[in-house]
C-alpha atoms as a PDB file:
ATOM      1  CA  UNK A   1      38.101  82.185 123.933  1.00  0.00           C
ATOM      2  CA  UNK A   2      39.827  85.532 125.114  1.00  0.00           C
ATOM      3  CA  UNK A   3      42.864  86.982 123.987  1.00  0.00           C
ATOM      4  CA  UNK A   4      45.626  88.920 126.473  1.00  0.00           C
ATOM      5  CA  UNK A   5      46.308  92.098 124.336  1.00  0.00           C
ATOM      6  CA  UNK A   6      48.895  94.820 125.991  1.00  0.00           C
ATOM      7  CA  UNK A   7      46.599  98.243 125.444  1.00  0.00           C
ATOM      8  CA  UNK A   8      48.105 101.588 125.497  1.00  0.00           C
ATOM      9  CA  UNK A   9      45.419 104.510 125.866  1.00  0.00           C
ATOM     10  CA  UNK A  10      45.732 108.236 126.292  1.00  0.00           C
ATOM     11  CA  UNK A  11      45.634 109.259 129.664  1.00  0.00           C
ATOM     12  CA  UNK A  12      42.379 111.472 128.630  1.00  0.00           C
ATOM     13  CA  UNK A  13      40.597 108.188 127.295  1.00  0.00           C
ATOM     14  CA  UNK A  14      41.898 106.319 130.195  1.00  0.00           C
ATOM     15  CA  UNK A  15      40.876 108.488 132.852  1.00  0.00           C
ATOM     16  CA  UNK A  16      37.618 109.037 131.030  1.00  0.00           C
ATOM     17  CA  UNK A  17      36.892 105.593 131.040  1.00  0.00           C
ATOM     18  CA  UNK A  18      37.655 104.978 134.441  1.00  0.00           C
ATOM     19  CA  UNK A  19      34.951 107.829 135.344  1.00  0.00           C
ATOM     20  CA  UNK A  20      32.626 105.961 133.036  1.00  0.00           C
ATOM     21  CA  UNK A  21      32.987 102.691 134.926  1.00  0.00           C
ATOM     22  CA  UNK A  22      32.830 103.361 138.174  1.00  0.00           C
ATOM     23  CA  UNK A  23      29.261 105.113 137.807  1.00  0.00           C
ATOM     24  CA  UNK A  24      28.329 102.142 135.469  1.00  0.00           C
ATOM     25  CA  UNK A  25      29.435  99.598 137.912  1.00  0.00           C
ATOM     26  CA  UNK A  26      30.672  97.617 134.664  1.00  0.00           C
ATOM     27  CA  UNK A  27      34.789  95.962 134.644  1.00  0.00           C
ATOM     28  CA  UNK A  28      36.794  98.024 132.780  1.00  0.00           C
ATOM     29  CA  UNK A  29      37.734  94.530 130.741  1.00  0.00           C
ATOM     30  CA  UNK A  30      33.644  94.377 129.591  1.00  0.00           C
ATOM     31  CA  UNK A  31      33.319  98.067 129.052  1.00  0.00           C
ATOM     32  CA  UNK A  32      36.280  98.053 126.480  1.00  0.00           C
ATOM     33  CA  UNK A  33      35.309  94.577 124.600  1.00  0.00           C
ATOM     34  CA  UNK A  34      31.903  96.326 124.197  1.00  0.00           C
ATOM     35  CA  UNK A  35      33.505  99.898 123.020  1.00  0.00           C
ATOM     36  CA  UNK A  36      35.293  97.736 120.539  1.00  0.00           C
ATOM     37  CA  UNK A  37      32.827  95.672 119.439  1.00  0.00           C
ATOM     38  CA  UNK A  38      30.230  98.564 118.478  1.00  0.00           C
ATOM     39  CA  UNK A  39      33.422 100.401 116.515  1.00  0.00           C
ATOM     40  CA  UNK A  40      33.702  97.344 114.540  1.00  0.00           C
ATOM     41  CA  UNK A  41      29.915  96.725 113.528  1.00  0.00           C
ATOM     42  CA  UNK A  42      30.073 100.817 113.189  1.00  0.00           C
ATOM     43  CA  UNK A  43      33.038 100.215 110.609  1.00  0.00           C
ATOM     44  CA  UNK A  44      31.360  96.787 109.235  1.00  0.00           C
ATOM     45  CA  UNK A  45      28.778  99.034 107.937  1.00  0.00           C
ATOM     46  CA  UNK A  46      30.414 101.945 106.592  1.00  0.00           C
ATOM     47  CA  UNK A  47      32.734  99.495 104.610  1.00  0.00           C
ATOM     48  CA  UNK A  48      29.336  97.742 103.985  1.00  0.00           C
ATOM     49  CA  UNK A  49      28.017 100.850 102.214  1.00  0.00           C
ATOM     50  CA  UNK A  50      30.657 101.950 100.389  1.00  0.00           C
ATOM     51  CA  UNK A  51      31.466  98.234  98.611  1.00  0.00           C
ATOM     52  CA  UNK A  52      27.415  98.809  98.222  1.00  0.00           C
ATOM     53  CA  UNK A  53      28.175 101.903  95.928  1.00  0.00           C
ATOM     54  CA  UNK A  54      31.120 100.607  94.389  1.00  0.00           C
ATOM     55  CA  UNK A  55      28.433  97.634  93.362  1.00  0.00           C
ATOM     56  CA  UNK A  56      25.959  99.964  92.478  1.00  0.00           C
ATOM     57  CA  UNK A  57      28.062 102.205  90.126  1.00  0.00           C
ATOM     58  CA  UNK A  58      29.133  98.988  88.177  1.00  0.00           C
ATOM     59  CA  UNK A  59      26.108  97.718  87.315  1.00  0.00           C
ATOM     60  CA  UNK A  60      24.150 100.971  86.585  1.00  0.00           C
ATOM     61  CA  UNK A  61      25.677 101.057  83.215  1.00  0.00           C
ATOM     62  CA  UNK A  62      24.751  97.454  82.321  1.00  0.00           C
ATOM     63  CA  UNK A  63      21.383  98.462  83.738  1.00  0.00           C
ATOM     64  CA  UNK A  64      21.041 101.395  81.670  1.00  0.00           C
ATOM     65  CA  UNK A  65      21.951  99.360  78.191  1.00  0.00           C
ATOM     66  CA  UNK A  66      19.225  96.747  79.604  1.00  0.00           C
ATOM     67  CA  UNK A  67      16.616  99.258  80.390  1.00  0.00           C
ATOM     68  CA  UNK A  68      17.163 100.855  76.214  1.00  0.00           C
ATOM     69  CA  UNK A  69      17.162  97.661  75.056  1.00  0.00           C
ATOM     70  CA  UNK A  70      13.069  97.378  76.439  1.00  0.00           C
ATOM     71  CA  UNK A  71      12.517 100.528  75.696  1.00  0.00           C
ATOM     72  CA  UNK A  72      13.657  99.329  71.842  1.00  0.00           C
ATOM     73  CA  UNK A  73      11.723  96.428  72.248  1.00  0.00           C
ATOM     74  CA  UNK A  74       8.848  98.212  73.516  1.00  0.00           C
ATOM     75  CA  UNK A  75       8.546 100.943  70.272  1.00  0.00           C
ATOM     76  CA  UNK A  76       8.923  98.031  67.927  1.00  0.00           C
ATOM     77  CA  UNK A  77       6.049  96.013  69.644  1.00  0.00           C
ATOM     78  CA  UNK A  78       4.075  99.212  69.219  1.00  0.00           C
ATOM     79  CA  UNK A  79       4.890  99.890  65.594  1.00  0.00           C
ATOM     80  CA  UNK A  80       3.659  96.335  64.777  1.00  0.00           C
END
């Protein structure tokens, strides 16, 4: 299903992608749907890796406490 959407571009990005179509042979419809749909896997990601970080950050506490917690456990074994 398609969507009507009323676009306003600046005449530098319009007549750009005009130049861009023509020698591609590709609608101007297609070639923007495309454009857009790369810029939102391209944001996907970067939001992607930053919730990744936030993640990361929380947990690397926790996995710090775990990770001294062995190491206890480990030096005990090895006293006994």
């Amino acid at each position: 299903m398609s969507k009507i959407l009323s676009l306003k571009l600046r005449d530098d990005v319009y007549e750009e992608t005009e130049v861009i179509t023509e020698k591609l042979h590709v609608p101007r419809n297609g070639y923007i749907n495309a454009a857009i749909a790369f810029y939102n896997k391209l944001k996907k990601r970067a939001l992607l890796k930053k919730e990744l970080a936030r993640e990361s950050q929380m947990v690397r506490d926790n996995s710090m406490e775990v990770l001294k917690a062995f190491d206890a456990f480990e030096d005990e074994l090895a006293e006994s």
